[in-house]
Each structure stands twice: as C-alpha cells, then as structure tokens.
N, C-alpha and C. Protein backbone atom coordinates (compact mmCIF):
# COMPACT_ATOMS: atom_id res chain seq x y z
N UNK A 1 13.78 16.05 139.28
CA UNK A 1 15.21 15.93 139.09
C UNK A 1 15.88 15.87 140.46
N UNK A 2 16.64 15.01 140.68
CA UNK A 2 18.07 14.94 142.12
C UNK A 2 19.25 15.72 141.47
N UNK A 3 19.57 15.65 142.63
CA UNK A 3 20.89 16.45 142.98
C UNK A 3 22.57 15.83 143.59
N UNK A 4 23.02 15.49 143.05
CA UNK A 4 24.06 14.78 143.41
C UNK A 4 24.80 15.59 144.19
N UNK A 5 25.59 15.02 145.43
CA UNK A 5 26.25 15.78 146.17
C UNK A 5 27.51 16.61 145.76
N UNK A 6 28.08 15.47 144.55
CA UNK A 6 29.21 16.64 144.03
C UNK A 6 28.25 18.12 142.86
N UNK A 7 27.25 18.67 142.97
CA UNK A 7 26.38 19.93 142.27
C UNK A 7 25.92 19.58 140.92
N UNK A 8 26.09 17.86 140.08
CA UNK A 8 25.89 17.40 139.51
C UNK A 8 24.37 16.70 139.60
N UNK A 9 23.63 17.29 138.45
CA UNK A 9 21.92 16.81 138.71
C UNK A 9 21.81 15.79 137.87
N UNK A 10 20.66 14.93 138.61
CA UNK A 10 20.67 13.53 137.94
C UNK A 10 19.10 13.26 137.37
N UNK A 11 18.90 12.64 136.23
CA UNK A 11 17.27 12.09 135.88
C UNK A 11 17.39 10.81 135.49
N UNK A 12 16.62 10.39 136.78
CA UNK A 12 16.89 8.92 136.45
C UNK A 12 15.85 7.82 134.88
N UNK A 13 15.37 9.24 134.62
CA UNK A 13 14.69 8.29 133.29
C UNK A 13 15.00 9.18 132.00
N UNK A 14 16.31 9.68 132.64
CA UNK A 14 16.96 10.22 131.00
C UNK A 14 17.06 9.41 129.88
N UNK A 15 17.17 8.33 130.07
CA UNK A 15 16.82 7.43 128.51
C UNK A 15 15.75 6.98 128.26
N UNK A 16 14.77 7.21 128.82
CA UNK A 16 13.19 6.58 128.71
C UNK A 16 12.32 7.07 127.80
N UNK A 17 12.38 6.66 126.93
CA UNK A 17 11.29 7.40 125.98
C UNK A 17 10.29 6.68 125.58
N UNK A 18 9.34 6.10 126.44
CA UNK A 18 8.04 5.19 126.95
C UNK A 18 8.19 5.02 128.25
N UNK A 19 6.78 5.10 128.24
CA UNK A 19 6.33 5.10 130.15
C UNK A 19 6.24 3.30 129.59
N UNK A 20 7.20 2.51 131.23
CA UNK A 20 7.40 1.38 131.42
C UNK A 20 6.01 -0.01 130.97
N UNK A 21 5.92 -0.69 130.55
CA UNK A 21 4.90 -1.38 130.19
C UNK A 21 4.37 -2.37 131.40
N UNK A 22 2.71 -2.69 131.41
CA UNK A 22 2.66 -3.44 132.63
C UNK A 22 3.68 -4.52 133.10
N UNK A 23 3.68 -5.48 131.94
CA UNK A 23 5.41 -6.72 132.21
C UNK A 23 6.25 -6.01 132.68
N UNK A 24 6.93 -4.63 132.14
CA UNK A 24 7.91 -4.25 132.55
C UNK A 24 8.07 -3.47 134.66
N UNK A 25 6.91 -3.28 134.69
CA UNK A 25 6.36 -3.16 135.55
C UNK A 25 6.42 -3.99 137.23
N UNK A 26 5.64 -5.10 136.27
CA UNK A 26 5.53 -6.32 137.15
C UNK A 26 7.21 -6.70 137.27
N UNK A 27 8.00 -7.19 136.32
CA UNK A 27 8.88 -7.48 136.42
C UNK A 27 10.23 -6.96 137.29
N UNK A 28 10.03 -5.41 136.86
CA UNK A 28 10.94 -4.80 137.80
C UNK A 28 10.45 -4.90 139.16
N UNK A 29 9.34 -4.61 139.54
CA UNK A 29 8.64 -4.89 141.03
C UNK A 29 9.28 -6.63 141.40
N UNK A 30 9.53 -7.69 141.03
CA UNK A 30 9.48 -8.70 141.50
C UNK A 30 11.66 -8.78 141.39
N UNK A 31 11.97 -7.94 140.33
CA UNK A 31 13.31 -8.09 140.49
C UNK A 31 13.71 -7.06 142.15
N UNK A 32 13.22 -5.97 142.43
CA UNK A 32 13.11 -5.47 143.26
C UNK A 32 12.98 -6.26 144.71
N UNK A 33 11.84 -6.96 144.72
CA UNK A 33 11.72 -7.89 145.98
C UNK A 33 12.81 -8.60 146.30
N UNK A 34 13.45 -9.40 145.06
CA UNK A 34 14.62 -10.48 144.99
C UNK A 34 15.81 -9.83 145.54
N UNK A 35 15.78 -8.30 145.30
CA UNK A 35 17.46 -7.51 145.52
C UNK A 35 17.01 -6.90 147.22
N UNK A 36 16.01 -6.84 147.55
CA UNK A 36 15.84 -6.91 148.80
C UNK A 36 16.06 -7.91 149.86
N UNK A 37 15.23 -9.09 148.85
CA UNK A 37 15.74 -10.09 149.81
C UNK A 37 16.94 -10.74 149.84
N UNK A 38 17.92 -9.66 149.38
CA UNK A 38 19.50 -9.90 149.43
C UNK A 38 19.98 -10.95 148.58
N UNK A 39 19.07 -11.61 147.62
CA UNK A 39 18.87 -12.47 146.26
C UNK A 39 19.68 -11.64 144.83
N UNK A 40 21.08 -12.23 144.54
CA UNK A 40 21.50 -11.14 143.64
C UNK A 40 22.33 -11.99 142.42
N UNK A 41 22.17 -13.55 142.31
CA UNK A 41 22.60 -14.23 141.59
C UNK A 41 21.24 -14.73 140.47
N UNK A 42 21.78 -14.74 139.27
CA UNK A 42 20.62 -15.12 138.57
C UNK A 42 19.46 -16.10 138.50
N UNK A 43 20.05 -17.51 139.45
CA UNK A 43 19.89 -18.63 139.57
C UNK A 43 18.59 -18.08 140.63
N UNK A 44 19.04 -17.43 141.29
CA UNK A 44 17.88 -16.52 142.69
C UNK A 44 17.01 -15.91 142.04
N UNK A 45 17.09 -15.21 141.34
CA UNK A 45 16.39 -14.06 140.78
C UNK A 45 15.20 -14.97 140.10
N UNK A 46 15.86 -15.94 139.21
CA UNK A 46 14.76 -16.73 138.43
C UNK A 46 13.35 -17.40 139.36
N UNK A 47 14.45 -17.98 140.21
CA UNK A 47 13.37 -18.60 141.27
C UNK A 47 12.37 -17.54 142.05
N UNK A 48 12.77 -16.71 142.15
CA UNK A 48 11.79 -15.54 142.52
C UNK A 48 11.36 -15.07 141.58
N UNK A 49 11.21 -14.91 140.15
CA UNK A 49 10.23 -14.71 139.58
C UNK A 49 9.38 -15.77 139.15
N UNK A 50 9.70 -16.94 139.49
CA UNK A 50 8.83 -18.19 139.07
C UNK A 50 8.04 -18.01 140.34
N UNK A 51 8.87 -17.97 141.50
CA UNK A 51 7.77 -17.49 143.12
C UNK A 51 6.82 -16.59 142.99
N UNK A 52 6.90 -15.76 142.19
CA UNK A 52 6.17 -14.70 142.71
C UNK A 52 4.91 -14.52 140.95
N UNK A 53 5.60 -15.55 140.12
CA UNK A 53 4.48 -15.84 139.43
C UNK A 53 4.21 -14.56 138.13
N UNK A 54 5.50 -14.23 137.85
CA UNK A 54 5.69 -13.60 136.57
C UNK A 54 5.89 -14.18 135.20
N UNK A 55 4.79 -14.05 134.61
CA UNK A 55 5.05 -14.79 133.22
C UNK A 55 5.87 -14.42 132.49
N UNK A 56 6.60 -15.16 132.20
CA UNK A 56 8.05 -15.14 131.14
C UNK A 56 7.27 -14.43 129.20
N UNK A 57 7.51 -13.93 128.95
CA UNK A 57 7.17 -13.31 127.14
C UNK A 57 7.39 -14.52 126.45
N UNK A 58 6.19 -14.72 125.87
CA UNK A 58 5.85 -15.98 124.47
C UNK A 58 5.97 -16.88 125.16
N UNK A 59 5.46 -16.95 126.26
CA UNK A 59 4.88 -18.56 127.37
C UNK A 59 6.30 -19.45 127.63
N UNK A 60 7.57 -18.90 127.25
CA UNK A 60 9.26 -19.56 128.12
C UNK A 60 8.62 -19.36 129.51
N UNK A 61 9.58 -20.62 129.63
CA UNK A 61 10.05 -20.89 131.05
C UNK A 61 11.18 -19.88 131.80
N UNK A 62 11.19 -19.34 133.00
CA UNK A 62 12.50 -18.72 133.17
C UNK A 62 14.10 -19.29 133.09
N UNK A 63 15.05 -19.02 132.22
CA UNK A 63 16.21 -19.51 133.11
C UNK A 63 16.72 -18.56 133.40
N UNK A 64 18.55 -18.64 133.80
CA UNK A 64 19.10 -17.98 133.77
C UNK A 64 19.59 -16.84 132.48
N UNK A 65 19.92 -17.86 131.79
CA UNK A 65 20.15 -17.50 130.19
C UNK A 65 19.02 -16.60 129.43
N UNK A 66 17.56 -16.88 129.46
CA UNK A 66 16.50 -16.38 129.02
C UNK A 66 16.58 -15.27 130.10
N UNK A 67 16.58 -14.88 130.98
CA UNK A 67 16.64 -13.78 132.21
C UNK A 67 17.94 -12.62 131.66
N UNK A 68 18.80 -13.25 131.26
CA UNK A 68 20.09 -12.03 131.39
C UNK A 68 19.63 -11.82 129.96
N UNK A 69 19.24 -12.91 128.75
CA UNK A 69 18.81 -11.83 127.55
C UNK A 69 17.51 -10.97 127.14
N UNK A 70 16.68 -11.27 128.74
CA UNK A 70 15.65 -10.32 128.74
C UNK A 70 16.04 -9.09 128.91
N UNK A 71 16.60 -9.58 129.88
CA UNK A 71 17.31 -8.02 130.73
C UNK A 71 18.27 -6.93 129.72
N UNK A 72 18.70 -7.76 129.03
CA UNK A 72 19.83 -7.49 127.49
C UNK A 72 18.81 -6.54 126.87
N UNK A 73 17.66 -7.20 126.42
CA UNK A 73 16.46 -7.14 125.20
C UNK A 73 16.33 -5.06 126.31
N UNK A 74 15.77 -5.52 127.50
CA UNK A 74 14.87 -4.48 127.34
C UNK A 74 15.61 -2.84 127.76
N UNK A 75 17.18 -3.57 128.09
CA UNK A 75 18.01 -2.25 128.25
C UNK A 75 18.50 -1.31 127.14
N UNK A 76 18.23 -1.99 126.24
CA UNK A 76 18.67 -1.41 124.57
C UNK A 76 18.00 -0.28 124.30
C-alpha cells in the first residue's frame, strides 16, 4: 500500500480481482513503452503496438477505434 502526501493511502489494484492476463500483460508493457516514448495519441499508440508486434484478440488488425474499445472492454 502508498501513501499519499495529503495522509490518504492508496492501492493501486483496488479494483482488480484477477491477476492481469499474459495479453494483458504484454499489452500494457508495450502501451507503457509508447507513453514513454512521449507517444500519447491513438494513431501512435497503434503503430507501436503493430511495432512492437502485439497481437490484436480474434486475429483484428489494430486501429484506432478497435484500440479505444479494447481499452473500453478491459477497464469494465
């Protein structure tokens, strides 16, 4: 558990109720690289996961559109 500076404690996997799946895994690792490499538009993001060679669920192609309702799908 952290500690927020105003004495407020934080868990960052307070809604997690499953340990992350390998895709989910891989995926966040490669969205990670993209927000590093200062890549923060979707159009970026896609191309870096087509770069870095993450298979899209049920063999899609990445777009933008398929990307923000992944991201939709797995925040629920």
């Amino acid at each position: 558990m952290q500690f927020h500076p105003k004495g407020q404690s934080l868990n960052p996997h307070q809604h997690r109720d499953h340990e992350p799946s390998d895709y989910e895994n891989v995926l966040g690792d490669a969205l990670e690289r993209s927000f590093a490499a200062g890549i923060h538009d979707l159009d970026g993001i896609v191309k870096g996961l087509v770069d870095y060679g993450v298979p899209a669920p049920q063999g899609k192609n990445w777009t933008a559109e398929f990307l923000a309702a992944e991201l939709k799908r797995l925040g629920q």
